[in-house]
Protein backbone atom coordinates (compact mmCIF):
# COMPACT_ATOMS: atom_id res chain seq x y z
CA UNK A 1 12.73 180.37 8.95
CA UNK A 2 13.30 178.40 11.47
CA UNK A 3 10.97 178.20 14.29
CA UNK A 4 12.28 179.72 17.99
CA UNK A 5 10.67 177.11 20.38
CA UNK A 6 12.04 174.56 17.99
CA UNK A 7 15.08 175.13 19.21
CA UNK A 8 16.40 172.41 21.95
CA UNK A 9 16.32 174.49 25.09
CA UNK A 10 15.46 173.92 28.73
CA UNK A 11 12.39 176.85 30.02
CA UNK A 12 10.58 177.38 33.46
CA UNK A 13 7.78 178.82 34.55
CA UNK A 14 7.74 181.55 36.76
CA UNK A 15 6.33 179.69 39.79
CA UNK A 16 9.34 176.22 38.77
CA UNK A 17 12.04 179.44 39.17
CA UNK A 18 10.79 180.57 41.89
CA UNK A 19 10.93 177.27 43.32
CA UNK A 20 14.43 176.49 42.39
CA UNK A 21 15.20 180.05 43.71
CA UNK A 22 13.62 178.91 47.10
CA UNK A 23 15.55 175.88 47.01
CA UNK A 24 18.64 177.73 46.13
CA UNK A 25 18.20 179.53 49.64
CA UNK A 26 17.18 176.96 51.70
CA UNK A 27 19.92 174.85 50.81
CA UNK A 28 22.27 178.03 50.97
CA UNK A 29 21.36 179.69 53.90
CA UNK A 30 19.78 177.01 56.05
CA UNK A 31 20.77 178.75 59.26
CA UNK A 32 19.84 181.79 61.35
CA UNK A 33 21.85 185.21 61.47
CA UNK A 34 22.19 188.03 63.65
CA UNK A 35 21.67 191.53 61.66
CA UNK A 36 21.50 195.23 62.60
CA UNK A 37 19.44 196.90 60.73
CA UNK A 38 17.19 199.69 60.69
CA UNK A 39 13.35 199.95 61.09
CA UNK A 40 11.89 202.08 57.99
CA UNK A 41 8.44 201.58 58.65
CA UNK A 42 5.94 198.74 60.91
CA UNK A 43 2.76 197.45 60.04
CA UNK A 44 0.41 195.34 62.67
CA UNK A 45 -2.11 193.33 60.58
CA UNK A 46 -5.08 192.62 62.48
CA UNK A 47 -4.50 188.98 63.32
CA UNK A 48 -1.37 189.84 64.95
CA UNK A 49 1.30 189.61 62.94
CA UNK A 50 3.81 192.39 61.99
CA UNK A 51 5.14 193.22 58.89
CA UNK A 52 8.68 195.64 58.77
CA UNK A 53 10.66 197.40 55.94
CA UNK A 54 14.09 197.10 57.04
CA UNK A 55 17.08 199.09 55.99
CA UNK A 56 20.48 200.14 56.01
CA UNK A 57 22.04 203.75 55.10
CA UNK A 58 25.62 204.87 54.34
CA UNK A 59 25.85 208.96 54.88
CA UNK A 60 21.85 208.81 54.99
CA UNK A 61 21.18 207.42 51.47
CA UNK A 62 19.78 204.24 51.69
CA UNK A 63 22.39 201.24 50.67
CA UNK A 64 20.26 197.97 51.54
CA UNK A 65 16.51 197.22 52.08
CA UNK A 66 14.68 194.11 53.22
CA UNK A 67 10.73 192.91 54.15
CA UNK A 68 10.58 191.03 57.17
CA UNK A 69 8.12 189.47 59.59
CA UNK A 70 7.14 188.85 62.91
CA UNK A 71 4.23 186.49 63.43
CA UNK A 72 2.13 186.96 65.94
CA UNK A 73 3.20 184.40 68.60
CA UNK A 74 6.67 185.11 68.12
CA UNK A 75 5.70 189.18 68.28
CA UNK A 76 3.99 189.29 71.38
CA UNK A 77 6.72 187.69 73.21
CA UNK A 78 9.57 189.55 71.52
CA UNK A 79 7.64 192.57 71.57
CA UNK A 80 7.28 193.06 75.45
CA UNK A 81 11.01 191.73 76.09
CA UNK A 82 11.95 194.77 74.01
CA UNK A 83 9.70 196.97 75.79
CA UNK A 84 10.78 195.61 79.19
CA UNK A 85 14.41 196.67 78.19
CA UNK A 86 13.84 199.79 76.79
CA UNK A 87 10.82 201.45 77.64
CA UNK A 88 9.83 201.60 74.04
CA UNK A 89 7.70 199.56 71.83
CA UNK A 90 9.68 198.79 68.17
CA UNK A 91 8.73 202.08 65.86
CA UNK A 92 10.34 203.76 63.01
CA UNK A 93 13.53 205.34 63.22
CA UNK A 94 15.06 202.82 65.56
CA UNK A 95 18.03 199.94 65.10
CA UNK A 96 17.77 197.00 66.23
CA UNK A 97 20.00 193.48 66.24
CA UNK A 98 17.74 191.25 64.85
CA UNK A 99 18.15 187.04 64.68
CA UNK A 100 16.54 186.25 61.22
CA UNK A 101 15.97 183.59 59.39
CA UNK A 102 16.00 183.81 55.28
CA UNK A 103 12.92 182.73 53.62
CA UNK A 104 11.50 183.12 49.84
CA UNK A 105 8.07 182.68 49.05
CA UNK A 106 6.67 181.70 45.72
CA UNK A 107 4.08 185.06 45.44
CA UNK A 108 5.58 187.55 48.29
CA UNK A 109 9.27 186.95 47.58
CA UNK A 110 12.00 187.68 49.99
CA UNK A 111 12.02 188.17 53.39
CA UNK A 112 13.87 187.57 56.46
CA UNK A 113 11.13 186.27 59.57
CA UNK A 114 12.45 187.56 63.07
CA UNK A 115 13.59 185.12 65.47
CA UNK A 116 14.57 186.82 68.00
CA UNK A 117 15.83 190.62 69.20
CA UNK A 118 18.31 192.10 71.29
CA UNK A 119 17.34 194.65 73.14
CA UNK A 120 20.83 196.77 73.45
CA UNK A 121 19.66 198.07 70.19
CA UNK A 122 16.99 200.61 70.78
CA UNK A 123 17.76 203.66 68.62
CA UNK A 124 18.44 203.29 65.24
CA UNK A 125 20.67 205.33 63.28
CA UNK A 126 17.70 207.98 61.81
CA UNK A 127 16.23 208.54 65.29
CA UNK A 128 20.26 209.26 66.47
CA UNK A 129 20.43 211.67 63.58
CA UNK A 130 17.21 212.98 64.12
CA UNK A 131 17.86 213.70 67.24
CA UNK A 132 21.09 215.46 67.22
CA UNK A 133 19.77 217.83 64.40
CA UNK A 134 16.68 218.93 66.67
CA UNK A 135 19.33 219.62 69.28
CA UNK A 136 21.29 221.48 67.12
CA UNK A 137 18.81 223.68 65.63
CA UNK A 138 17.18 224.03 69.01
CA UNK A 139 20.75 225.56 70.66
CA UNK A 140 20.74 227.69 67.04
CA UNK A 141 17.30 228.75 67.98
CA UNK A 142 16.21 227.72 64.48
CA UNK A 143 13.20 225.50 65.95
CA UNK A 144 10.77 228.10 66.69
CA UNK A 145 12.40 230.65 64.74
CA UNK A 146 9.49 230.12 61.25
CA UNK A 147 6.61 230.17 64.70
CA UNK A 148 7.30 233.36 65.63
CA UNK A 149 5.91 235.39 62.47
CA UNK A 150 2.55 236.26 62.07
CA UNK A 151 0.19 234.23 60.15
CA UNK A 152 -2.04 236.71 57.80
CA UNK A 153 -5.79 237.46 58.64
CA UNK A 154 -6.42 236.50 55.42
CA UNK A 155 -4.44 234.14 53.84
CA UNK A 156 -5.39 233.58 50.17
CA UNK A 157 -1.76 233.92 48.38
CA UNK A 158 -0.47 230.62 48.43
CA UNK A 159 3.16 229.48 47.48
CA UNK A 160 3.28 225.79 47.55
CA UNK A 161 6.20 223.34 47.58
CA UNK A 162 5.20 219.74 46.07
CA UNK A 163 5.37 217.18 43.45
CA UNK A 164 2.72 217.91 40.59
CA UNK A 165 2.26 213.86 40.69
CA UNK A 166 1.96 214.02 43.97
CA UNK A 167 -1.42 212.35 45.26
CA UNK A 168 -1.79 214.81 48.00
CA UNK A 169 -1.27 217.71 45.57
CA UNK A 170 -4.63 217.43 43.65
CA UNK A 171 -6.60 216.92 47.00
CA UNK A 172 -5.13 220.10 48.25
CA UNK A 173 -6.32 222.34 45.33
CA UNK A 174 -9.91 220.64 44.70
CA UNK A 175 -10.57 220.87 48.63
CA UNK A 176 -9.19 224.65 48.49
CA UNK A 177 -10.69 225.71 45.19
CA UNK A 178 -14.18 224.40 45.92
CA UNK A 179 -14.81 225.29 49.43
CA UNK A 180 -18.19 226.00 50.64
CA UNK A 181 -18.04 229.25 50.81
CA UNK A 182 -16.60 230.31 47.30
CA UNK A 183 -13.31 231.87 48.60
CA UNK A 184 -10.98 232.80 46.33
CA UNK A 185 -7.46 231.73 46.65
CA UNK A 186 -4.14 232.54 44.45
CA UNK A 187 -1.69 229.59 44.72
CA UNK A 188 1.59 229.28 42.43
CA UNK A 189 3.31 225.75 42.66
CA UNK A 190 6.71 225.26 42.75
CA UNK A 191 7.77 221.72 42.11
CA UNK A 192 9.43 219.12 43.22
CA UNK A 193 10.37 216.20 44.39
CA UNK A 194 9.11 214.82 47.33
CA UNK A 195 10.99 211.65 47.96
CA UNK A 196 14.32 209.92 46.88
CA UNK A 197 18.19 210.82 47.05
CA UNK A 198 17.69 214.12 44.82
CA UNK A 199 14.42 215.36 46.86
CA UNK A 200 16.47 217.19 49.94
CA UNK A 201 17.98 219.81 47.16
CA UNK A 202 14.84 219.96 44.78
CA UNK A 203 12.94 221.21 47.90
CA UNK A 204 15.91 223.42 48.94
CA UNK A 205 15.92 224.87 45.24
CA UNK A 206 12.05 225.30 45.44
CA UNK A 207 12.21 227.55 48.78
CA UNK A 208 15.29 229.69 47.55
CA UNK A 209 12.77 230.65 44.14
CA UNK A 210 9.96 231.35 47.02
CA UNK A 211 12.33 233.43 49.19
CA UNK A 212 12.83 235.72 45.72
CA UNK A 213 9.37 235.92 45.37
CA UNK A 214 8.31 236.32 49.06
CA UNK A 215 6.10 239.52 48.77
CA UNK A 216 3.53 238.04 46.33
CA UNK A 217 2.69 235.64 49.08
CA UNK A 218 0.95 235.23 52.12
CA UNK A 219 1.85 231.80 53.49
CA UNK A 220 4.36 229.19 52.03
CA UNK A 221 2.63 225.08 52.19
CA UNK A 222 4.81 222.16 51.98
CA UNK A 223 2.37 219.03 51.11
CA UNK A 224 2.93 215.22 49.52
CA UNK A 225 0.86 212.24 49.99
CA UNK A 226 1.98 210.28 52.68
CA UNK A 227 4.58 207.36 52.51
CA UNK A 228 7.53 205.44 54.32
CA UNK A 229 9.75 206.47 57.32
CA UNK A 230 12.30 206.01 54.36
CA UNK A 231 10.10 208.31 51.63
CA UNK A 232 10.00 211.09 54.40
CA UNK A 233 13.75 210.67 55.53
CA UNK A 234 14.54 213.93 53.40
CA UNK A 235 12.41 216.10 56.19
CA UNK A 236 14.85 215.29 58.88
CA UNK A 237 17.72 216.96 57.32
CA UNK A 238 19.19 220.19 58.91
CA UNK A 239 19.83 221.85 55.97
CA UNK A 240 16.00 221.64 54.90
CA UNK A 241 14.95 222.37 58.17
CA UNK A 242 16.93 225.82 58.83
CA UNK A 243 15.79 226.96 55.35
CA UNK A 244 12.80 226.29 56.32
CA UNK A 245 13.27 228.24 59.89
CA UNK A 246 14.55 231.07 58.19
CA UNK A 247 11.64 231.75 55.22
CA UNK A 248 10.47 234.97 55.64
CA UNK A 249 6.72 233.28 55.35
CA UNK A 250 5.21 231.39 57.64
CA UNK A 251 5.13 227.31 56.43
CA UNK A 252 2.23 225.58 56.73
CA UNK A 253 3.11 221.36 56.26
CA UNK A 254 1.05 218.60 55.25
CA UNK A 255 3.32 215.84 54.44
CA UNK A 256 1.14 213.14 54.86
CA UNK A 257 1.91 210.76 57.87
CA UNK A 258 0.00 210.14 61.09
CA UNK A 259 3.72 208.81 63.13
CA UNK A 260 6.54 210.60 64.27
CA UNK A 261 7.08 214.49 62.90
CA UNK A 262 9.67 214.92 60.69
CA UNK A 263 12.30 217.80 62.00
CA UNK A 264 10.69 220.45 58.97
CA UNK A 265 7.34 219.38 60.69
CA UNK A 266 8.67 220.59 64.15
CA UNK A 267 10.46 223.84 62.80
CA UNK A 268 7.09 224.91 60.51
CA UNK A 269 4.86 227.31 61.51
CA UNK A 270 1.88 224.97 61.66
CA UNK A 271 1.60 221.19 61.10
CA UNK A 272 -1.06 219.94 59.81
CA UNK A 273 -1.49 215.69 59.45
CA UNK A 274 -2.50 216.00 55.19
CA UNK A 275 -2.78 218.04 52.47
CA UNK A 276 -6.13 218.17 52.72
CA UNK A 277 -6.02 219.29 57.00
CA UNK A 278 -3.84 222.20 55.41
CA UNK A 279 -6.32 223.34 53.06
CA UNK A 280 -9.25 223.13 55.45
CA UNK A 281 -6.97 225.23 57.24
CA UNK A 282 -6.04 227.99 55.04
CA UNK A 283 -10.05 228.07 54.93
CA UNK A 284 -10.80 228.02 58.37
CA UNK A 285 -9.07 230.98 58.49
CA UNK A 286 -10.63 233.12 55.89
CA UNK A 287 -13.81 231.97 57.23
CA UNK A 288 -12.60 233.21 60.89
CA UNK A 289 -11.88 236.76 59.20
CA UNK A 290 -15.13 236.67 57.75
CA UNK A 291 -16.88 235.83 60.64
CA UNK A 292 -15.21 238.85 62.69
CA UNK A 293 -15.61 241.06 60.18
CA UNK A 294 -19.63 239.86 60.54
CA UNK A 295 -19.56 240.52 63.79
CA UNK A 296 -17.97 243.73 63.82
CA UNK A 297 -20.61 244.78 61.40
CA UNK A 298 -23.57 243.38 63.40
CA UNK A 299 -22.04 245.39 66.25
CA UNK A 300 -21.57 248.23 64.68
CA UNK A 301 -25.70 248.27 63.30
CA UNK A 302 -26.94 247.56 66.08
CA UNK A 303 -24.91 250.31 68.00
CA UNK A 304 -25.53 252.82 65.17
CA UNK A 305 -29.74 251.94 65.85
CA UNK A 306 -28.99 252.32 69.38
CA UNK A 307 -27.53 255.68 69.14
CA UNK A 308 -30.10 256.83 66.65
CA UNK A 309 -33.06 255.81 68.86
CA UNK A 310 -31.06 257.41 71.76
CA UNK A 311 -30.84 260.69 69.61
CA UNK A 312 -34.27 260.99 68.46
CA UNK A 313 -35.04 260.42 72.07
CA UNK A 314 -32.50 263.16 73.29
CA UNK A 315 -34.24 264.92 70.60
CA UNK A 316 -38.03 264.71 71.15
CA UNK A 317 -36.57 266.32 74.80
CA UNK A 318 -34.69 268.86 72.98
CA UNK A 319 -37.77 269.88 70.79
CA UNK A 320 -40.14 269.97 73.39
CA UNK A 321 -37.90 272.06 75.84
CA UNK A 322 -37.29 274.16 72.66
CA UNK A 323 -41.17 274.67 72.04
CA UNK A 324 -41.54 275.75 75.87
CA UNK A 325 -38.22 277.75 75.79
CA UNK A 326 -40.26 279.42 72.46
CA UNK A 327 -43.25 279.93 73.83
CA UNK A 328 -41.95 281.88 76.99
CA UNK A 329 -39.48 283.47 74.88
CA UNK A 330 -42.45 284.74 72.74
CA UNK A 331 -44.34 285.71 75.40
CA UNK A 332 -41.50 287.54 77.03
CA UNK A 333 -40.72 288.93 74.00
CA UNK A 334 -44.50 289.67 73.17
CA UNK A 335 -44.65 291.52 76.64
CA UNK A 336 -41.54 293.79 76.03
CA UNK A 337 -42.99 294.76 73.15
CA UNK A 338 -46.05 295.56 74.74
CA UNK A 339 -44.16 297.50 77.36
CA UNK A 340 -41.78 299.33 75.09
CA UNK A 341 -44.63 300.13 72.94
CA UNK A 342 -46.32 301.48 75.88
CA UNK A 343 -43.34 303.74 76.67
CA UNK A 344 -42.73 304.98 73.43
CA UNK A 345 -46.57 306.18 73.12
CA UNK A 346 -46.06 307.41 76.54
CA UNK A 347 -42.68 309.77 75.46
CA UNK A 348 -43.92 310.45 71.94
CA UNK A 349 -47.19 311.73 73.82
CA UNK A 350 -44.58 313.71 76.12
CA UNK A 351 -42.60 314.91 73.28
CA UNK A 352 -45.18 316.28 71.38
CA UNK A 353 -47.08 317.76 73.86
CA UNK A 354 -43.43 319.35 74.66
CA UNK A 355 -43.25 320.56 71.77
CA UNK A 356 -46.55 321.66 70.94
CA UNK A 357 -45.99 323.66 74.14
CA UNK A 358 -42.84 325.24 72.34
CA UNK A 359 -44.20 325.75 69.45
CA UNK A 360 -46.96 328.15 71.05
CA UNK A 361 -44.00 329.71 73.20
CA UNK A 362 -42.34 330.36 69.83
CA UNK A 363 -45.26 331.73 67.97
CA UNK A 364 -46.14 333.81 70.93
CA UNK A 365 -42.64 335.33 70.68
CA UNK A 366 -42.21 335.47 67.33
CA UNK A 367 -45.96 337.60 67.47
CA UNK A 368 -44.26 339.95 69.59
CA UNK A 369 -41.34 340.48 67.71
CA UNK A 370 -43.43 340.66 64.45
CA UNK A 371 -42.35 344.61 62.98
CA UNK A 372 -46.14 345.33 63.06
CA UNK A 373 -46.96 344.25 66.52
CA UNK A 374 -43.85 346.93 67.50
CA UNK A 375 -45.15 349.44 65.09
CA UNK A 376 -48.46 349.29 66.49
CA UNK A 377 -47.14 349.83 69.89
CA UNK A 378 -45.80 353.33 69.00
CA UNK A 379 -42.46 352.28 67.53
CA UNK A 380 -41.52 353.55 64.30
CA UNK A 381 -38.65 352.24 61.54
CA UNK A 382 -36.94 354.88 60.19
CA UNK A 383 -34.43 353.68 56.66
CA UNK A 384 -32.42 355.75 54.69
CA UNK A 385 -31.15 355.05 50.99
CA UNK A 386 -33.46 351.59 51.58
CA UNK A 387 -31.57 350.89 54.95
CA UNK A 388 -32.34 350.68 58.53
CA UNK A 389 -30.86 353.44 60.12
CA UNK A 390 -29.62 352.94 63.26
CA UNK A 391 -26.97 355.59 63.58
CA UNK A 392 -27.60 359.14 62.76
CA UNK A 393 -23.84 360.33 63.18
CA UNK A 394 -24.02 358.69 58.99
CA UNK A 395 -26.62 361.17 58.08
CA UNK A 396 -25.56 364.66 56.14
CA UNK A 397 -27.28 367.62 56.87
CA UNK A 398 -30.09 367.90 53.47
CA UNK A 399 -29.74 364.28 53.47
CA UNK A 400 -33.62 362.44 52.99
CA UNK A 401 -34.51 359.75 55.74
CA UNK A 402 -38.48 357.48 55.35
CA UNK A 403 -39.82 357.22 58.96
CA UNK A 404 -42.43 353.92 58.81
CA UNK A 405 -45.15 354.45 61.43
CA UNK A 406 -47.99 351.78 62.10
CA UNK A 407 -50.32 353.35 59.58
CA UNK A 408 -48.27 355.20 57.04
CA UNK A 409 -45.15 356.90 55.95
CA UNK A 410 -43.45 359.85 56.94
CA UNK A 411 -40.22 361.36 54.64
CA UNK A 412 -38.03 363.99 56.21
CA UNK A 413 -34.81 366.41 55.43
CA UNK A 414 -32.33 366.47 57.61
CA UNK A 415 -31.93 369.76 59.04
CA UNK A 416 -29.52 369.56 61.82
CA UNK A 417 -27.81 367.11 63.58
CA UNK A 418 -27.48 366.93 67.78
CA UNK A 419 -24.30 367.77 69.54
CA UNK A 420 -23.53 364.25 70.40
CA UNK A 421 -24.14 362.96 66.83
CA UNK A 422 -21.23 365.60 65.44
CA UNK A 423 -19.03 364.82 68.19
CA UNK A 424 -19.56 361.10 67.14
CA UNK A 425 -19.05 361.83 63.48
CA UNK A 426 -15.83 363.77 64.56
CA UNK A 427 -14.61 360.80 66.07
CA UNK A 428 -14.86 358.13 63.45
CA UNK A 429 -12.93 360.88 61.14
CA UNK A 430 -10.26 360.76 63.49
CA UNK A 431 -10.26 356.87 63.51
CA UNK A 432 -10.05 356.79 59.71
CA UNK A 433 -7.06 359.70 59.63
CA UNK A 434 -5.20 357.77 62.07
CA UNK A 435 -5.70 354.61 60.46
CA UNK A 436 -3.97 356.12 56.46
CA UNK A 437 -1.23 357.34 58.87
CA UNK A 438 -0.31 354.09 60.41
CA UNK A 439 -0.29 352.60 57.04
């Protein structure tokens, strides 16, 4: 087989291309032009010089981009006629008419170095955008709209919006998950992407899956790790921004960049500078609930030992008015007694000598009424058939009657009645006659 390098052909090294490349542009574009373009991002180096990312965009996706440079003579003179004609110093977002030259080094490659500016350029193309969304979603009232819900006292469900390969992703969760304090926090990630021509719908796509879920969360967090003007150009779009307004969570953001806010940055609930801000966040606040509820409880011990010293205070007093109240009450009581005790002696005494006093009144009178006490006085009881007889119209002439004198017992025949006994015996005949006739 034939060896390959045997083969009559010309070959360069990298650095002989690059030459003839360098060459090539020298000889082709020996001149200096005037372009508009874009600034995507600025970098001051600390001898002076500054380095730019420029761009252009067709319908905001990004259609050409060039490094260029400034060095630092030609900067500090350029730099303070722009800011003498506009007020501004050159930042992100802006476009500008640059004269460039075109250059191509060996190791950094290709680049255009700034000759000169023109001023009547001082807002580029994403700051003009940028700017007429925030007024739009400002006469919407869409800007504050996300700020005006409540964020939770406790915020530990987290939905978050980000790339998995994010590098601002894994700070988030190892600065959340291993806080000082040992909080526990829930946080489902929906993914994806953070930059590029496809990111402004992945994120949109993301939200619409947390809107469906928006009860088993707390808090919604938006988070990447940093980049361009350009990387971030997907945050400035209005129809990220309203869905963001309009989440029925509040949106916590931590995009990564310490220059301009992004339009979702302006409409969130809270912007915080990185991932990481955002998660110290989130803990802040679980440590601020914690620290209330603390405080409430120190409050509330220290009140309750208040109020119990206070009541065994207002008790001791209670107790020894009590004893006092029980001692006077007991001697009250104990004289009462003493007096009703008294009394009742007194009228028992009264009663019985009362009655004692009856009692000899009765036995006095029932000693005169006693049958012998009348016998012995000369009365006599006189009975016939066994009874008492008190009338002697009842008697029958033969008829035998028992006379009972104080000593002894006389009987007797009835011989003859008197006159008014008859006429009394002829009278209850007529009484019984007229009697059987009325019946």
């Amino acid at each position: 087989m034939q060896n390959i390098f045997s083969i009559n052909r010309t070959t360069y090294s990298l650095c002989e291309l690059n030459n003839i490349i360098k060459s090539a542009i020298d000889y082709a574009l020996p001149d200096t032009y005037w372009v508009i373009a874009e600034i995507a991002d600025t970098k001051l180096n600390q001898k002076g010089h500054c380095y730019l990312e420029l761009v252009e965009k067709e319908d905001s996706k990004t259609i050409a981009q060039v490094k260029a440079n400034i060095w630092a003579y030609e900067y500090r003179k350029l730099s303070l006629k722009f800011q003498a004609v506009t007020n501004q110093s050159l930042k992100p977002g802006m476009k500008v008419l640059f004269l460039v030259a075109v250059t191509f080094h060996e190791v950094y490659g290709l680049s255009l170095n700034v000759k000169d500016i023109d001023p009547s350029y001082t807002m580029g193309e994403m700051a003009l955008k940028k700017r007429e969304v925030i007024e739009r979603m400002t006469k919407e009232g869409l800007i504050d709209l996300n700020k005006s819900l409540s964020l939770p006292i406790v915020p530990q469900r987290i939905a978050v919006i980000s790339s998995p390969t994010a590098a601002g992703y894994g700070d988030f969760f190892d600065h959340l998950d291993n806080n000082p304090y040992g909080y526990k926090f829930i946080h489902i990630l929906f993914p994806a992407l953070m930059q590029g021509a496809e990111a402004e719908q992945s994120i949109i796509s993301a939200l619409r899956k947390v809107r469906q879920k928006r009860d088993l969360f707390d808090v919604l967090v938006i988070i990447r790790g940093g980049g361009s003007v350009i990387d971030l150009n997907c945050f400035d779009s209005y129809t990220l921004a309203s869905q963001v307004a309009k989440l029925p969570l509040p949106v916590i953001t931590g995009i990564g960049h310490e220059k301009d806010d992004t339009i979702v940055d302006m409409t969130a609930h809270t912007k915080m500078k990185t991932p990481t801000a955002v998660a110290e966040f989130l803990i802040s606040g679980v440590r601020s609930f914690e620290e209330n509820v603390t405080e409430i409880e120190d409050r509330i011990v220290k009140y309750t030992e208040r109020l119990i010293k206070d009541e065994r205070y207002t008790l001791g007093i209670l107790t020894q008015k009590l004893n006092f109240i029980s001692i006077q009450l007991t001697a009250s009581l104990n004289s009462t007694i003493d007096g009703i005790e008294k009394d009742l002696r007194g009228n028992i005494k009264q009663f019985m000598q009362k009655t004692a006093a009856g009692l000899d009144n009765f036995e006095k009178v029932i000693r005169l009424l006693d049958p012998a006490n009348v016998l012995r006085r000369g009365y006599s009881i006189t009975q016939h058939k066994g009874k008492i007889l008190k009338d002697a119209s009842h008697l029958r002439t033969g008829d035998i009657i028992e006379t009972m004198l104080f000593k002894g017992m006389v009987k007797s025949s009835v011989i003859r009645k008197t006159k008014e006994a008859e006429e009394r015996e002829q009278e209850q005949a007529v009484d019984l006659f007229s009697g059987i006739d009325g019946a």
